[in-house]
Protein backbone atom coordinates (compact mmCIF):
# COMPACT_ATOMS: atom_id res chain seq x y z
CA UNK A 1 28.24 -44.26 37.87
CA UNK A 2 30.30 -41.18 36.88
CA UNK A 3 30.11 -42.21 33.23
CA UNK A 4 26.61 -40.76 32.73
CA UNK A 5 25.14 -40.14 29.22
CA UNK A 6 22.92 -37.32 28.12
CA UNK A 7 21.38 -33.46 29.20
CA UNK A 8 21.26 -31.80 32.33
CA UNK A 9 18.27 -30.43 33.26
CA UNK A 10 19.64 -27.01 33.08
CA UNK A 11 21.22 -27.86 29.74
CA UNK A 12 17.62 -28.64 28.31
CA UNK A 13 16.09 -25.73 30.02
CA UNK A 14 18.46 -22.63 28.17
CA UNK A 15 18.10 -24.84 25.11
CA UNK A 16 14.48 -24.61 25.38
CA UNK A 17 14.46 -20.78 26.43
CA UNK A 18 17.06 -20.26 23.63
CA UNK A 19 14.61 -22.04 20.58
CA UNK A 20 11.52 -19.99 22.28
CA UNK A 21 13.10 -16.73 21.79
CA UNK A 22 14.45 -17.70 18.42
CA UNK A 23 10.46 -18.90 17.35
CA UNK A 24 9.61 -15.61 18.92
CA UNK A 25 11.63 -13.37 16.62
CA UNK A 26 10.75 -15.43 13.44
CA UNK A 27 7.02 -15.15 14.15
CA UNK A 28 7.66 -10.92 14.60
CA UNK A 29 9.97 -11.12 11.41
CA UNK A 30 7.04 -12.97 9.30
CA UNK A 31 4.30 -10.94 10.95
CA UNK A 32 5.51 -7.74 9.61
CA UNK A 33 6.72 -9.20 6.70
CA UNK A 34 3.26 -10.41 5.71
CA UNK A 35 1.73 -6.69 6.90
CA UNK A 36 4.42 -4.92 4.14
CA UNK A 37 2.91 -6.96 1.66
CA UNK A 38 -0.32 -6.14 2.47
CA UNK A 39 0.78 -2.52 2.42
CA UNK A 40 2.19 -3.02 -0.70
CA UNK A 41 -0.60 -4.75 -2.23
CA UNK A 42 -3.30 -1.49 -1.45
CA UNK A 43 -0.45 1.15 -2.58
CA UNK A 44 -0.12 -1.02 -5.58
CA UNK A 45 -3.70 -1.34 -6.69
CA UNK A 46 -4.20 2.40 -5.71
CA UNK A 47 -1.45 3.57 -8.38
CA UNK A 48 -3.06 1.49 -11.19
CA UNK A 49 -6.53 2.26 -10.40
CA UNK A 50 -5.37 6.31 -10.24
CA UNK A 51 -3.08 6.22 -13.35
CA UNK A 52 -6.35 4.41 -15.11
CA UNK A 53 -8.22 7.48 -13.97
CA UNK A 54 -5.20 9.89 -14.74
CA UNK A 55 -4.82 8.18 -18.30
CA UNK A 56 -8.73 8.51 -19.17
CA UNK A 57 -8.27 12.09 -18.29
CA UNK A 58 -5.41 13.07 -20.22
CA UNK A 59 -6.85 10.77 -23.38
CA UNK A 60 -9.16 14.07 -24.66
CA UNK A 61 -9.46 17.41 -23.53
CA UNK A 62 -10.62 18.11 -20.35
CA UNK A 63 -12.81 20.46 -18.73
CA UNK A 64 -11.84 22.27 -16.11
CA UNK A 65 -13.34 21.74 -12.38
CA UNK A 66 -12.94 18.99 -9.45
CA UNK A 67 -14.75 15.29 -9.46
CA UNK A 68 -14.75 12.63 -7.06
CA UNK A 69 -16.60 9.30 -7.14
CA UNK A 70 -16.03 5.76 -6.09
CA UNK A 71 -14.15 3.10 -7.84
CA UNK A 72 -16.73 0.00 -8.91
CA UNK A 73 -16.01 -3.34 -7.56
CA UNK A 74 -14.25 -5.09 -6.96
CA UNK A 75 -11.91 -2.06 -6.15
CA UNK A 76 -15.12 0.11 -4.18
CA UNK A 77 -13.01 0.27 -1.07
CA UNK A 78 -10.85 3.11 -2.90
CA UNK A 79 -12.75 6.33 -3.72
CA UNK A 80 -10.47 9.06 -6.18
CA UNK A 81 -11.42 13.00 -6.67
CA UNK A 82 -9.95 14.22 -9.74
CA UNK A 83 -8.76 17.84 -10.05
CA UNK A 84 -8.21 19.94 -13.63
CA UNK A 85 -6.74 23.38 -13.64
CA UNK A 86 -5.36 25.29 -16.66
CA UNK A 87 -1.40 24.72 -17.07
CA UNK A 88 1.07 27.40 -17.65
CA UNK A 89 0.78 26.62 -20.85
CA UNK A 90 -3.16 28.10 -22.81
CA UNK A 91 -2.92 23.90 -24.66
CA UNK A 92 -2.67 22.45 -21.34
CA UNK A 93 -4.17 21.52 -18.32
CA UNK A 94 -2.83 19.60 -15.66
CA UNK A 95 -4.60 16.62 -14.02
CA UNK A 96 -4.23 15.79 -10.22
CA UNK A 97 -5.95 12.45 -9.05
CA UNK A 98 -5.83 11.15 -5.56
CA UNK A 99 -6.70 7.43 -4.36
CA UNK A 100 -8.30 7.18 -0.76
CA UNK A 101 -8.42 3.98 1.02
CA UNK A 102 -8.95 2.98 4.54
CA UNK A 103 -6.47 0.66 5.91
CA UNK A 104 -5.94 -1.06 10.06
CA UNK A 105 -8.12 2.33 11.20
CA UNK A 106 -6.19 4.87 9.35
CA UNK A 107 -6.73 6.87 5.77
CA UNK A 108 -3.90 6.36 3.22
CA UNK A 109 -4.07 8.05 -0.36
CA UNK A 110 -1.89 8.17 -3.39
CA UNK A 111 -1.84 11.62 -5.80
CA UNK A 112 -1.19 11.17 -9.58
CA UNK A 113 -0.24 13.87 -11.71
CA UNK A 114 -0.62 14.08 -15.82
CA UNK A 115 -1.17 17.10 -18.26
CA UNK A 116 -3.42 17.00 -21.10
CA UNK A 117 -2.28 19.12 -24.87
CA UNK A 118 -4.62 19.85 -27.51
């Protein structure tokens, strides 16, 4: 009879409690793992949508003055305003752009910069 095979309760128990708070750490790991590249994703599309914006405004001359509108869709969750003031420089003006977007209850933006020359 003292030549038993095999797990103690107690052995099975902290084996169990050990593999549960193991699981438990991987699901927080991969849970903010798949939030930063959700995160990513917005501040991603946000840059090329502005730099599109920043890049149409630099192409000719522009007036000077403020403008804000709404991206079309599929990108309408992001709205932009789009600032021009005269640069140091009389054959410049400098172009500001920021990207607003709503994201988990709070407002994120992005700000692109660019000059135009004559």
């Amino acid at each position: 009879m003292g030549d038993r095979r095999g797990f103690t309760l107690l052995e099975v128990l902290v084996s169990l409690a050990i593999l549960s708070i193991t699981l438990l750490l991987a699901y927080q790991v991969l849970s903010g793992a798949i939030g930063a590249e959700d995160r990513s994703e917005r501040w991603t599309v946000a840059s090329c949508i502005g730099e599109s914006l920043v890049r149409e405004s630099t192409a000719v001359w522009p007036e000077t003055g403020e403008s804000s509108g709404k991206f079309a869709a599929p990108m309408d969750s992001y709205s932009w305003k789009r600032s021009i003031v005269p640069a140091a420089h009389p054959d410049a003006r400098e172009v500001h752009v920021t990207v607003t977007w709503s994201a988990e209850g709070r407002e994120e933006q992005v700000t692109l910069a660019g000059v135009a020359v004559k």
